[in-house]
PDBML (XML) file of the C-alpha atoms, coordinates in Angstrom:
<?xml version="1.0" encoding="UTF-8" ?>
<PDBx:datablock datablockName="MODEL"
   xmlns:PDBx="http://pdbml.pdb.org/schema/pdbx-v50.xsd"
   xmlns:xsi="http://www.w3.org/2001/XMLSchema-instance"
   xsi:schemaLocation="http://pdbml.pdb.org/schema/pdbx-v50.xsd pdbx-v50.xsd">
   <PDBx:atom_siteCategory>
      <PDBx:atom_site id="1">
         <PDBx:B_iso_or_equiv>0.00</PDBx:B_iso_or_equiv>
         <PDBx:Cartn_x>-94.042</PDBx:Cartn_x>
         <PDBx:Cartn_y>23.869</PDBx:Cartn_y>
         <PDBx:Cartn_z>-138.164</PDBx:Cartn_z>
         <PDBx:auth_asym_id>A</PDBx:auth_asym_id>
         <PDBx:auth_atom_id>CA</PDBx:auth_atom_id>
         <PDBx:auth_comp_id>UNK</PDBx:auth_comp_id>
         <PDBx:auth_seq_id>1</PDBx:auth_seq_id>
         <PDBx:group_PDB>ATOM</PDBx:group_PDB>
         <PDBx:label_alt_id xsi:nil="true" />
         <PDBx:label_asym_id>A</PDBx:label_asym_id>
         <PDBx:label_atom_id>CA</PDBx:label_atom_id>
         <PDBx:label_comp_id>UNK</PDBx:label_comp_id>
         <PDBx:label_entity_id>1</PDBx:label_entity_id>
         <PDBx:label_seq_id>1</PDBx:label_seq_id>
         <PDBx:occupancy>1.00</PDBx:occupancy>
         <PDBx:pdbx_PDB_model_num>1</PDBx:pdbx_PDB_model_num>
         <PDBx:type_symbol>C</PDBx:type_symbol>
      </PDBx:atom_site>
      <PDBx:atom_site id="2">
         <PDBx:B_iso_or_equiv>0.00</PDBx:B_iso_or_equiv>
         <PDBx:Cartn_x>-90.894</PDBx:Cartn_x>
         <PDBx:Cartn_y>23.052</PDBx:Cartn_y>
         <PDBx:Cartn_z>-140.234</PDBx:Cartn_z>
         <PDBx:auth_asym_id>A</PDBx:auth_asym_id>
         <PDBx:auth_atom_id>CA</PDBx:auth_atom_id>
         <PDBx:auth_comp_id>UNK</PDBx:auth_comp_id>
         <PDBx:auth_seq_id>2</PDBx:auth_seq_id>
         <PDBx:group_PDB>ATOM</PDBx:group_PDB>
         <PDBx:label_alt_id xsi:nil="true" />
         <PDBx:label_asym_id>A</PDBx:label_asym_id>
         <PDBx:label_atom_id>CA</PDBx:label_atom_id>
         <PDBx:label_comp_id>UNK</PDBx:label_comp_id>
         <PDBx:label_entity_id>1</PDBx:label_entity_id>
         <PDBx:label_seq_id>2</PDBx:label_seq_id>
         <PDBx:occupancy>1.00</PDBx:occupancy>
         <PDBx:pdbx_PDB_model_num>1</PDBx:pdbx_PDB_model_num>
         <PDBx:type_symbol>C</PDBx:type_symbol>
      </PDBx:atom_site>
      <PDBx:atom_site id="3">
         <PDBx:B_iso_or_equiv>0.00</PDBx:B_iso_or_equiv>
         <PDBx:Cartn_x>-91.455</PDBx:Cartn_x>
         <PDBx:Cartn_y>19.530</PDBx:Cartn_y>
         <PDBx:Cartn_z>-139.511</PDBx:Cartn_z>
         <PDBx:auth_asym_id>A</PDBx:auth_asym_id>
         <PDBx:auth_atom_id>CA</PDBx:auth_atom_id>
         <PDBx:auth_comp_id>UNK</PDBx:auth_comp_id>
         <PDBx:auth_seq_id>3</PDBx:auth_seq_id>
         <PDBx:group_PDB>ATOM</PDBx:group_PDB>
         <PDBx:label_alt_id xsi:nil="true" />
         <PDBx:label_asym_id>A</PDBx:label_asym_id>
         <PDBx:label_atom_id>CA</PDBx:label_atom_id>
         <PDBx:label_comp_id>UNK</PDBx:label_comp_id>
         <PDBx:label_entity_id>1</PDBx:label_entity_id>
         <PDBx:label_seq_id>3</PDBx:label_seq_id>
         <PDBx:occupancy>1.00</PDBx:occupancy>
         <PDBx:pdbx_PDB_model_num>1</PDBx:pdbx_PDB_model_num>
         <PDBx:type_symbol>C</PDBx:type_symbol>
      </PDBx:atom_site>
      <PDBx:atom_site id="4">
         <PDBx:B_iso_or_equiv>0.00</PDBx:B_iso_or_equiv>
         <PDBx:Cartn_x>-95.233</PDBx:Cartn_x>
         <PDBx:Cartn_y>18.971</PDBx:Cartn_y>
         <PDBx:Cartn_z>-140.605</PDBx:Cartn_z>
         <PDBx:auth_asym_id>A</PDBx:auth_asym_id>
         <PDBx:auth_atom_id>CA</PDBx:auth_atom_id>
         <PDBx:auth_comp_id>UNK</PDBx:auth_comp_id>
         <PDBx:auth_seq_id>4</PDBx:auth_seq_id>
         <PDBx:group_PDB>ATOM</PDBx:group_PDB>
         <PDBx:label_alt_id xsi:nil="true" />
         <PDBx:label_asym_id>A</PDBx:label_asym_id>
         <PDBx:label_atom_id>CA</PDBx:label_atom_id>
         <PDBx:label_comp_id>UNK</PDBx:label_comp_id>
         <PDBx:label_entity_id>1</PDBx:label_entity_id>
         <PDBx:label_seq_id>4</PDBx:label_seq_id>
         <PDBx:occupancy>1.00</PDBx:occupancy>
         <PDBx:pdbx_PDB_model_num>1</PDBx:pdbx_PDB_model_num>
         <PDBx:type_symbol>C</PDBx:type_symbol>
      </PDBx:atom_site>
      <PDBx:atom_site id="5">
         <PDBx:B_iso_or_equiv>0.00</PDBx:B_iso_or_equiv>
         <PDBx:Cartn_x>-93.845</PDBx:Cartn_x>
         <PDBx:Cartn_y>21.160</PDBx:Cartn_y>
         <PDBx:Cartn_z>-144.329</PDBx:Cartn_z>
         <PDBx:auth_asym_id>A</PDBx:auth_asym_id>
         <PDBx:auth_atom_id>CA</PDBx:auth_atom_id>
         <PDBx:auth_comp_id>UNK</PDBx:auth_comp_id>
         <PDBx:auth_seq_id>5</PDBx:auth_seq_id>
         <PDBx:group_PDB>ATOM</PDBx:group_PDB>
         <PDBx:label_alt_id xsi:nil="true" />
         <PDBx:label_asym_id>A</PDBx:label_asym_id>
         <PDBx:label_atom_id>CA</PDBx:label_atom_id>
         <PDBx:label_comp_id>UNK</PDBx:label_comp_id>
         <PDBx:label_entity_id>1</PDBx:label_entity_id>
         <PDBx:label_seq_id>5</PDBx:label_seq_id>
         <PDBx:occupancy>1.00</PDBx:occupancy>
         <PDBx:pdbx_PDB_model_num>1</PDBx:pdbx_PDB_model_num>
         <PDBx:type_symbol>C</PDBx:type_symbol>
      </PDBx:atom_site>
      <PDBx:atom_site id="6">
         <PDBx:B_iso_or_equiv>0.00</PDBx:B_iso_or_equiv>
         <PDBx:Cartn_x>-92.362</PDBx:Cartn_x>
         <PDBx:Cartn_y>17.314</PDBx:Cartn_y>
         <PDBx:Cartn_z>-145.017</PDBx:Cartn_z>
         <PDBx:auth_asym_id>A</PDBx:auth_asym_id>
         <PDBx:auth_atom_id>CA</PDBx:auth_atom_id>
         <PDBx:auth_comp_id>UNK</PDBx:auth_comp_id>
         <PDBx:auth_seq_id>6</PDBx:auth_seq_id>
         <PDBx:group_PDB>ATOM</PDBx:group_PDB>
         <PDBx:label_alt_id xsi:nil="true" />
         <PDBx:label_asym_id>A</PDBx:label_asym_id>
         <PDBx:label_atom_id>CA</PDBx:label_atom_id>
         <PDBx:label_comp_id>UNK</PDBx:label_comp_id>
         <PDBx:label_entity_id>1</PDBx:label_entity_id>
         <PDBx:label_seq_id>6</PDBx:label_seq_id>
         <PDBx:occupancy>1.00</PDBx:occupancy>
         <PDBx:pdbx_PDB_model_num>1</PDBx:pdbx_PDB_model_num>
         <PDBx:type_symbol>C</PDBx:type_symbol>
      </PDBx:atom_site>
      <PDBx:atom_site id="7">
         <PDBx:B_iso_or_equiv>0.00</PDBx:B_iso_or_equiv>
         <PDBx:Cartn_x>-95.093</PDBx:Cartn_x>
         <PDBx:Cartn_y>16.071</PDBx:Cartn_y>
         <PDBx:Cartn_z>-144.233</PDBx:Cartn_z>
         <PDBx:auth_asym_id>A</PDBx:auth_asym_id>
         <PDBx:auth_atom_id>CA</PDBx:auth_atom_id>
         <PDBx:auth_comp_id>UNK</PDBx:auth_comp_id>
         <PDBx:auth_seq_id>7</PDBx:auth_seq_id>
         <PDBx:group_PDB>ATOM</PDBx:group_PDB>
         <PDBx:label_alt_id xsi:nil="true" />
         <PDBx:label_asym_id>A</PDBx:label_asym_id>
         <PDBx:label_atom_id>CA</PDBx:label_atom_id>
         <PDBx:label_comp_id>UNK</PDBx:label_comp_id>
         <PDBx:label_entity_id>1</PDBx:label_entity_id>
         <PDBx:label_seq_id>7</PDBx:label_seq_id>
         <PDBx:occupancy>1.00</PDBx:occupancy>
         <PDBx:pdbx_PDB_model_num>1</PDBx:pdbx_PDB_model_num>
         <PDBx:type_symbol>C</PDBx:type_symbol>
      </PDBx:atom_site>
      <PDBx:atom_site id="8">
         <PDBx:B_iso_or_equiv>0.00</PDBx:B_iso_or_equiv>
         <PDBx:Cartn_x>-96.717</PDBx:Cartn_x>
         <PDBx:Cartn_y>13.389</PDBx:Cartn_y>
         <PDBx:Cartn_z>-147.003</PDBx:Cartn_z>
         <PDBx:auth_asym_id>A</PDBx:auth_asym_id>
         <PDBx:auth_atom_id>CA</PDBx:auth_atom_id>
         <PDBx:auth_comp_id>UNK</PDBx:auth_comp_id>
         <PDBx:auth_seq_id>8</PDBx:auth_seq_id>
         <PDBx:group_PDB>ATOM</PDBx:group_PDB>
         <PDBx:label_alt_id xsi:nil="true" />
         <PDBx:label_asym_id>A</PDBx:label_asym_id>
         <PDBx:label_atom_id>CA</PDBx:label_atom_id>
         <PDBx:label_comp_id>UNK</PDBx:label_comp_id>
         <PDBx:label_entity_id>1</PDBx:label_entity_id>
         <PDBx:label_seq_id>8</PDBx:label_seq_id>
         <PDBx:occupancy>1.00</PDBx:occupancy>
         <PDBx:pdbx_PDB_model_num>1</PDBx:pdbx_PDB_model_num>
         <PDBx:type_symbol>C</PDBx:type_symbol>
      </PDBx:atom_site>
      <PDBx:atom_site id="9">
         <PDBx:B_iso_or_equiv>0.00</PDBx:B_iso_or_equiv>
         <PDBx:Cartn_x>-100.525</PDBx:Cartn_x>
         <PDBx:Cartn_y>13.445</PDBx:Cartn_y>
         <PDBx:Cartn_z>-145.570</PDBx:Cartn_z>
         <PDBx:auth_asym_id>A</PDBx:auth_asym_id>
         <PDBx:auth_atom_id>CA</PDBx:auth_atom_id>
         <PDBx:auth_comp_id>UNK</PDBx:auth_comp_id>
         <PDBx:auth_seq_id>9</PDBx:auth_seq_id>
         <PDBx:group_PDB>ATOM</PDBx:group_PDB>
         <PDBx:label_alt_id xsi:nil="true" />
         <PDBx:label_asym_id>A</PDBx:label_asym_id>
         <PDBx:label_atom_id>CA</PDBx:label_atom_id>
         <PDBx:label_comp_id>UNK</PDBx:label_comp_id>
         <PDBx:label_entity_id>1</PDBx:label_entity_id>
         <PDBx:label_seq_id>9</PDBx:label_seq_id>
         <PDBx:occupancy>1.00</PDBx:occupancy>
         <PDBx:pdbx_PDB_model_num>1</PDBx:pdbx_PDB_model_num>
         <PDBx:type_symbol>C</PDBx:type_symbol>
      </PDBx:atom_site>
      <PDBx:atom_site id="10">
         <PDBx:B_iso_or_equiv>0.00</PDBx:B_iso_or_equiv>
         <PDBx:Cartn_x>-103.175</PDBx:Cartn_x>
         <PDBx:Cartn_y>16.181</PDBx:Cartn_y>
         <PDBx:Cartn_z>-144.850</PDBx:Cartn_z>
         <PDBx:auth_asym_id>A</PDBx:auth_asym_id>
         <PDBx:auth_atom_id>CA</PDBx:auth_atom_id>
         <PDBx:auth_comp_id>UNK</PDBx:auth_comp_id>
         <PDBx:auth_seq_id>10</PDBx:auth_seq_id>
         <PDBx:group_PDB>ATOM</PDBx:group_PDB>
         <PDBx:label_alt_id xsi:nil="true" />
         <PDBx:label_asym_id>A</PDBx:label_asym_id>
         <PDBx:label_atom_id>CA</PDBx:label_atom_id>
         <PDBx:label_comp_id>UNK</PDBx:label_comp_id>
         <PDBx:label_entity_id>1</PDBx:label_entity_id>
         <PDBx:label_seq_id>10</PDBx:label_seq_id>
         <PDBx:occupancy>1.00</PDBx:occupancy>
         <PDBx:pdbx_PDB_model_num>1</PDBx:pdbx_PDB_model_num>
         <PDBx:type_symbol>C</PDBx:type_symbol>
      </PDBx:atom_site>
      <PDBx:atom_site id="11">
         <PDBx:B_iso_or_equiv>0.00</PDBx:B_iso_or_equiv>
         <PDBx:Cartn_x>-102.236</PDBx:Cartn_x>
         <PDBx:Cartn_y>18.127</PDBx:Cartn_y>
         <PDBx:Cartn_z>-141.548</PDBx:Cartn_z>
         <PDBx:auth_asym_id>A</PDBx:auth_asym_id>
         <PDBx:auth_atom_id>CA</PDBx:auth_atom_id>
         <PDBx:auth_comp_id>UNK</PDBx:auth_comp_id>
         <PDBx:auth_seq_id>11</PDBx:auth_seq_id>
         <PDBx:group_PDB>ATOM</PDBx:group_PDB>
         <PDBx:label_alt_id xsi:nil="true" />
         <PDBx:label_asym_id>A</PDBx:label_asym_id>
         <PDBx:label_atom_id>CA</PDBx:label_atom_id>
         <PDBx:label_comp_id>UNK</PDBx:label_comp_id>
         <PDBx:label_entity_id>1</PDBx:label_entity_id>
         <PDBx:label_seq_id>11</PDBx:label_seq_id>
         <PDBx:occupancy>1.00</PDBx:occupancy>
         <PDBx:pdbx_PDB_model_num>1</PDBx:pdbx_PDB_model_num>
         <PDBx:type_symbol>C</PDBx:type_symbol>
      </PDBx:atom_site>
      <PDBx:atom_site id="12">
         <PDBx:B_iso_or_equiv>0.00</PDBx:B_iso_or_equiv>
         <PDBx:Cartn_x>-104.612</PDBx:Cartn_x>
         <PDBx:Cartn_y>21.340</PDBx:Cartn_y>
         <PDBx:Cartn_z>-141.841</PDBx:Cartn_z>
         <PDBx:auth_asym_id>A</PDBx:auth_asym_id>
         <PDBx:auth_atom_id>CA</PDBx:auth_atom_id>
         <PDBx:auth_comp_id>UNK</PDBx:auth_comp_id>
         <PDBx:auth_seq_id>12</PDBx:auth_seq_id>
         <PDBx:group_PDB>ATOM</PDBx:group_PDB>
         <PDBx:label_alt_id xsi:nil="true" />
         <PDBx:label_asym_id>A</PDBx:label_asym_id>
         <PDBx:label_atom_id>CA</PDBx:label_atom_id>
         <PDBx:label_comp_id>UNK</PDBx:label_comp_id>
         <PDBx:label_entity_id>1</PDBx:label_entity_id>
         <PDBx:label_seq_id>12</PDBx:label_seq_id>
         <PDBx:occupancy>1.00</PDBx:occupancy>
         <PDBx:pdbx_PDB_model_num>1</PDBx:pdbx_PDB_model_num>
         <PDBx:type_symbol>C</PDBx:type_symbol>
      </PDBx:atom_site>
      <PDBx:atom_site id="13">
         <PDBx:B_iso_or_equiv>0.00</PDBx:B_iso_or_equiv>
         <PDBx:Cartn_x>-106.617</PDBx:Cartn_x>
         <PDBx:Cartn_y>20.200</PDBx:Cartn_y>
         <PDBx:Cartn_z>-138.909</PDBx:Cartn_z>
         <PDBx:auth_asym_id>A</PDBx:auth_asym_id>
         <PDBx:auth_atom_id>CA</PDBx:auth_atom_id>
         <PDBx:auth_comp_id>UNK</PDBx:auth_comp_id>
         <PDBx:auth_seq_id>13</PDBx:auth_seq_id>
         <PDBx:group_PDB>ATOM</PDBx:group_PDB>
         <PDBx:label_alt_id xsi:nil="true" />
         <PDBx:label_asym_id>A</PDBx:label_asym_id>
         <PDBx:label_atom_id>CA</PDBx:label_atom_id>
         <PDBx:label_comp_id>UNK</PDBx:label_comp_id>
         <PDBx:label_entity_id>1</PDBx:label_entity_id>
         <PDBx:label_seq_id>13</PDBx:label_seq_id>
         <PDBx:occupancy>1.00</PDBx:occupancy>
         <PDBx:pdbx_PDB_model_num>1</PDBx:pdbx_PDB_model_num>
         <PDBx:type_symbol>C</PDBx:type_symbol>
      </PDBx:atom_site>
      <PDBx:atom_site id="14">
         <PDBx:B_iso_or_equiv>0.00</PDBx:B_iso_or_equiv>
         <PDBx:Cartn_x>-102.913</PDBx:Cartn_x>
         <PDBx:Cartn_y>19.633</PDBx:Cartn_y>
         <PDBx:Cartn_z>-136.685</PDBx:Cartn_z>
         <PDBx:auth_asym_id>A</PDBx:auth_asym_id>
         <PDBx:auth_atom_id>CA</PDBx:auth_atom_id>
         <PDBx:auth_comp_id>UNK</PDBx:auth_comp_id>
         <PDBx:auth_seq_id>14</PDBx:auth_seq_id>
         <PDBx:group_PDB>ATOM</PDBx:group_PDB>
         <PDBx:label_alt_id xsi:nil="true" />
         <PDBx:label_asym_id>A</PDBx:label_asym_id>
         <PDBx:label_atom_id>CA</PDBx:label_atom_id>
         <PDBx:label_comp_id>UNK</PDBx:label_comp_id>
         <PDBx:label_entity_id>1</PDBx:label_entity_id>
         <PDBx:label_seq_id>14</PDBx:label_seq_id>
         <PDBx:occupancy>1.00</PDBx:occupancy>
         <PDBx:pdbx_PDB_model_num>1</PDBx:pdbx_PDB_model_num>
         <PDBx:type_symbol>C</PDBx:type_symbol>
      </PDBx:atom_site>
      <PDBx:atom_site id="15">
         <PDBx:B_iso_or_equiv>0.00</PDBx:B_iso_or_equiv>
         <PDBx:Cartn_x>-101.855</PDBx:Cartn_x>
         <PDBx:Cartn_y>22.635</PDBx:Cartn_y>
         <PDBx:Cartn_z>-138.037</PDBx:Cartn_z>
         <PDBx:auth_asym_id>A</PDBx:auth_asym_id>
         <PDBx:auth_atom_id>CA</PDBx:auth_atom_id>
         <PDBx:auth_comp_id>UNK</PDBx:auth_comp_id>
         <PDBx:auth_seq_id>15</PDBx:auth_seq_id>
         <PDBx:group_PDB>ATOM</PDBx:group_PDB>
         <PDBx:label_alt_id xsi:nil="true" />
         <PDBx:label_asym_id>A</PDBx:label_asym_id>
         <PDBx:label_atom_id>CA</PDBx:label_atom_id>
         <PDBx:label_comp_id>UNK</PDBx:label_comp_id>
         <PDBx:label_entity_id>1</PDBx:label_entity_id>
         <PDBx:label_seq_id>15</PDBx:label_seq_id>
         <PDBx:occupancy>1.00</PDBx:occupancy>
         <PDBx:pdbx_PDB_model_num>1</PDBx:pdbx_PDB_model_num>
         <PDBx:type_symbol>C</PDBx:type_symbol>
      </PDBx:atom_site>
      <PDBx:atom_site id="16">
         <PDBx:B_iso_or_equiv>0.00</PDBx:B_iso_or_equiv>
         <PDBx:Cartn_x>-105.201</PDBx:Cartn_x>
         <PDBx:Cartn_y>24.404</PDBx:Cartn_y>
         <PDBx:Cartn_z>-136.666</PDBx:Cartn_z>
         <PDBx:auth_asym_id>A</PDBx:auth_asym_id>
         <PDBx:auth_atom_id>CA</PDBx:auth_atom_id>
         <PDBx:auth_comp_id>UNK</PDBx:auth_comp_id>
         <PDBx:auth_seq_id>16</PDBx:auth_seq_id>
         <PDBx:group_PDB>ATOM</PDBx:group_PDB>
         <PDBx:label_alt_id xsi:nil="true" />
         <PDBx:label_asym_id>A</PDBx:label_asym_id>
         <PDBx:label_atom_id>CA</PDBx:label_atom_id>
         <PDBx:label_comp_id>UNK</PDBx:label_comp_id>
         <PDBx:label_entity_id>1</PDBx:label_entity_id>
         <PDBx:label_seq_id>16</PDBx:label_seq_id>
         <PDBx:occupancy>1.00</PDBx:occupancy>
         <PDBx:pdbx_PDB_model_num>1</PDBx:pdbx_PDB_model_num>
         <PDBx:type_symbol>C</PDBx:type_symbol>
      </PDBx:atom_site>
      <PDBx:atom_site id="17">
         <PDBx:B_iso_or_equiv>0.00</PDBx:B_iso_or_equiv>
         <PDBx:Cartn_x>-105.173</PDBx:Cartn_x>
         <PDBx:Cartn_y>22.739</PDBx:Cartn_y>
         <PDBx:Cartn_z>-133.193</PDBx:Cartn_z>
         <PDBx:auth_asym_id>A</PDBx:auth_asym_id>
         <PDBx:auth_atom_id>CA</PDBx:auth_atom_id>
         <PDBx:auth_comp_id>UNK</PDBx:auth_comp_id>
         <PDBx:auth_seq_id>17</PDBx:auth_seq_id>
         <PDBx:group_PDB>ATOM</PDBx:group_PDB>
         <PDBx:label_alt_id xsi:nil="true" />
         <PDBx:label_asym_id>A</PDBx:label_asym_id>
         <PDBx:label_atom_id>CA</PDBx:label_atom_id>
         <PDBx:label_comp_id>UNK</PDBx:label_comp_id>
         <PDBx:label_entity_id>1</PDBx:label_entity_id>
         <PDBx:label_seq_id>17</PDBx:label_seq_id>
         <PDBx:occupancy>1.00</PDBx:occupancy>
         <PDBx:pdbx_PDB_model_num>1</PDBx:pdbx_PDB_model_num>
         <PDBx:type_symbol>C</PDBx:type_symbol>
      </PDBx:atom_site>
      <PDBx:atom_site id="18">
         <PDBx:B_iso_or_equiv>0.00</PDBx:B_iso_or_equiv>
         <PDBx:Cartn_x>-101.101</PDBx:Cartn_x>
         <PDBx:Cartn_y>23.894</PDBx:Cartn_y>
         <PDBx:Cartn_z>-133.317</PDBx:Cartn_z>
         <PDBx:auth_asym_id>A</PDBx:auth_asym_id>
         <PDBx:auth_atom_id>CA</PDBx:auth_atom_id>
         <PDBx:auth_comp_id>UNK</PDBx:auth_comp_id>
         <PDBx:auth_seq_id>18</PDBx:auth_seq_id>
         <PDBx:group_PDB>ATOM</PDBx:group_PDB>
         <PDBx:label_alt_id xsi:nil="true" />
         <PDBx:label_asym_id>A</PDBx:label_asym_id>
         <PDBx:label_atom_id>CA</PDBx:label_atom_id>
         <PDBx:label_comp_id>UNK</PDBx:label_comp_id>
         <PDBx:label_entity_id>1</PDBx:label_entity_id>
         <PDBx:label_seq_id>18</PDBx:label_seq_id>
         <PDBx:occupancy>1.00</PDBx:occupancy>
         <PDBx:pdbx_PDB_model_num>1</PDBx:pdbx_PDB_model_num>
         <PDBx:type_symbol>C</PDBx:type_symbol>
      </PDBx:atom_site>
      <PDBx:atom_site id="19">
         <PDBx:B_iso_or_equiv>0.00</PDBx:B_iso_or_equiv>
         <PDBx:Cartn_x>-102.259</PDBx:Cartn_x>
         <PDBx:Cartn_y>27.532</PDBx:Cartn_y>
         <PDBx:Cartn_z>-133.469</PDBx:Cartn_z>
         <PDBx:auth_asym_id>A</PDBx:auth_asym_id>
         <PDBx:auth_atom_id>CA</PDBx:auth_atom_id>
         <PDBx:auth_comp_id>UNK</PDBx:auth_comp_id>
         <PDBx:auth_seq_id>19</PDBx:auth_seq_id>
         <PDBx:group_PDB>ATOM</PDBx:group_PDB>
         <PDBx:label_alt_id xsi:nil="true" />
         <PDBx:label_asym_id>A</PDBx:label_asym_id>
         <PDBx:label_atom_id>CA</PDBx:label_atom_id>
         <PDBx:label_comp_id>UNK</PDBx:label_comp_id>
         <PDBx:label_entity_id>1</PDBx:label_entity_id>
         <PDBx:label_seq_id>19</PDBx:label_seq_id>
         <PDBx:occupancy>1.00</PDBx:occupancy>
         <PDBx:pdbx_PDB_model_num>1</PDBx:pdbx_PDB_model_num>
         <PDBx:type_symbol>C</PDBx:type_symbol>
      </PDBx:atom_site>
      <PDBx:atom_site id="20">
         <PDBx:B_iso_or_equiv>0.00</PDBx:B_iso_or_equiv>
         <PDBx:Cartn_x>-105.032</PDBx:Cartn_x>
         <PDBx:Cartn_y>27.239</PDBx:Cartn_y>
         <PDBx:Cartn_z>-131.201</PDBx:Cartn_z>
         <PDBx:auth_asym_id>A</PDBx:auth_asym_id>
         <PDBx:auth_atom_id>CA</PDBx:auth_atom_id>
         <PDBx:auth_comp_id>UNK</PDBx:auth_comp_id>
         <PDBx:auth_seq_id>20</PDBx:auth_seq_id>
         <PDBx:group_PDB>ATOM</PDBx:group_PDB>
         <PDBx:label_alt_id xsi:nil="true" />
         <PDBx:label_asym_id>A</PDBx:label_asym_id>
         <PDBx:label_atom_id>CA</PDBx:label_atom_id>
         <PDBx:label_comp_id>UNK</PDBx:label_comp_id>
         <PDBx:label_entity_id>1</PDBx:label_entity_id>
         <PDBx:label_seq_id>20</PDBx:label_seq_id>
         <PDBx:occupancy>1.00</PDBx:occupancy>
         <PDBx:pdbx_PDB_model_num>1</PDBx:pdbx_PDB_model_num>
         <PDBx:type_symbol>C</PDBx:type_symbol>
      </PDBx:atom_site>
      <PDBx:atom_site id="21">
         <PDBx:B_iso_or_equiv>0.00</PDBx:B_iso_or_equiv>
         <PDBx:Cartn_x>-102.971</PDBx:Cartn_x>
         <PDBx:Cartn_y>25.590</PDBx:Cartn_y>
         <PDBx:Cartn_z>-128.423</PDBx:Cartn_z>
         <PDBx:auth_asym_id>A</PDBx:auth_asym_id>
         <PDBx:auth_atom_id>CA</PDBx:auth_atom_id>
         <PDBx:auth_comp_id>UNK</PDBx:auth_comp_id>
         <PDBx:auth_seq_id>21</PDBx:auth_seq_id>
         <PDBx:group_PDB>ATOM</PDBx:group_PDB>
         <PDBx:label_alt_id xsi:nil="true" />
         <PDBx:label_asym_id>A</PDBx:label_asym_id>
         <PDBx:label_atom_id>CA</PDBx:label_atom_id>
         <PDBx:label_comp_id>UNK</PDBx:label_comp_id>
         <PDBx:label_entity_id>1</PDBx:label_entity_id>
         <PDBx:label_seq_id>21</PDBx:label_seq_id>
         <PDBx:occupancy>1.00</PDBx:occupancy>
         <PDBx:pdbx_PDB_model_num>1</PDBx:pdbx_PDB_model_num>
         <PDBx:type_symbol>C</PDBx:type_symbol>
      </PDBx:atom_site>
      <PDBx:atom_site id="22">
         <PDBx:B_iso_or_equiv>0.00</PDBx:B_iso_or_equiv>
         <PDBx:Cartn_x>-99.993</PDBx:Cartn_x>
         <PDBx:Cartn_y>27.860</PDBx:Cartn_y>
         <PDBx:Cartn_z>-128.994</PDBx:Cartn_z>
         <PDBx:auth_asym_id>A</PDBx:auth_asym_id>
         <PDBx:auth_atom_id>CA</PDBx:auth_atom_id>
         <PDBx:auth_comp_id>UNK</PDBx:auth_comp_id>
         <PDBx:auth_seq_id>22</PDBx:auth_seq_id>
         <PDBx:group_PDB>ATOM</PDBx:group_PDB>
         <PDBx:label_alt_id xsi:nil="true" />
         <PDBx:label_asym_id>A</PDBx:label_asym_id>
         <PDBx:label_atom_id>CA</PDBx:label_atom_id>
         <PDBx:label_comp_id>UNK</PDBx:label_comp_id>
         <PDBx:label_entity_id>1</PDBx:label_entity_id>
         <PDBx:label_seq_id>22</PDBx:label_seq_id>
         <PDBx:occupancy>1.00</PDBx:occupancy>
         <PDBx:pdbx_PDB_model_num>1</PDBx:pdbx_PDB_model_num>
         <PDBx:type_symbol>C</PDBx:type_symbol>
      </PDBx:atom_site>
      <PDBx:atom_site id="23">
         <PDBx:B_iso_or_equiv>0.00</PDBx:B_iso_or_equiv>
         <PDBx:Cartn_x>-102.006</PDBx:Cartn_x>
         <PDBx:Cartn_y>31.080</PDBx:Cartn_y>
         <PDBx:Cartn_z>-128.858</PDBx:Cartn_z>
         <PDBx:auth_asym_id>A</PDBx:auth_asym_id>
         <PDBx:auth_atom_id>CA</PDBx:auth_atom_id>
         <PDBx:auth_comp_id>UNK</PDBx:auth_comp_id>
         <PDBx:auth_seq_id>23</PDBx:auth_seq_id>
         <PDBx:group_PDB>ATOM</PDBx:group_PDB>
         <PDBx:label_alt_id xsi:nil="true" />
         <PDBx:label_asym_id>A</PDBx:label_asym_id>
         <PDBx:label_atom_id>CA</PDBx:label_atom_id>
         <PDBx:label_comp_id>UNK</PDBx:label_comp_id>
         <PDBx:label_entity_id>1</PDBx:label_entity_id>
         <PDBx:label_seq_id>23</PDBx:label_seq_id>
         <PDBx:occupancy>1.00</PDBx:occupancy>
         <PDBx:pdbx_PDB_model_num>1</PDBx:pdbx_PDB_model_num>
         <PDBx:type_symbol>C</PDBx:type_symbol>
      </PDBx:atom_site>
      <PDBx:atom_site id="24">
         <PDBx:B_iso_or_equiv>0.00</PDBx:B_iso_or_equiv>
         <PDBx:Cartn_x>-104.047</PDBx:Cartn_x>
         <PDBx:Cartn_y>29.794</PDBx:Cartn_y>
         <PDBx:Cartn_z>-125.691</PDBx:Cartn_z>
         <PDBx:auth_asym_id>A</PDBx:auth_asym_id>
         <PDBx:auth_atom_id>CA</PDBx:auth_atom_id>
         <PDBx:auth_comp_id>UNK</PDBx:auth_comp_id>
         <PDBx:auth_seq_id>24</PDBx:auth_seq_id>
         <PDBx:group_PDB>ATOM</PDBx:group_PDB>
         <PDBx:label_alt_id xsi:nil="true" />
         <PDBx:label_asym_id>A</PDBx:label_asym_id>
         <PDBx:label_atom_id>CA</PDBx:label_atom_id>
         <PDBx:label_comp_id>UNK</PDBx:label_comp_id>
         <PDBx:label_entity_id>1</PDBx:label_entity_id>
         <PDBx:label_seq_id>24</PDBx:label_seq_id>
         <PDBx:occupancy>1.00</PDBx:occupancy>
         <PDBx:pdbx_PDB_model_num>1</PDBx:pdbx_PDB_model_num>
         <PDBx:type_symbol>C</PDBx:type_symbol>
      </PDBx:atom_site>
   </PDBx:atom_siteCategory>
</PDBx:datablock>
C-alpha cells in the first residue's frame, strides 16, 4: 500500500486485486 502511493502510473485495478487477495 505505501509503496504503490509513489507510484507514477494507474494502479486501481492492483490495488483492487490487493484487497481481493488479502481479504480471501
Amino acid at each position: 500500500p505505501p509503496l504503490l502511493k509513489l507510484a507514477c502510473a494507474d494502479t486501481s485495478r492492483y490495488q483492487l486485486m490487493v484487497y481481493v487477495m488479502g481479504v480471501s
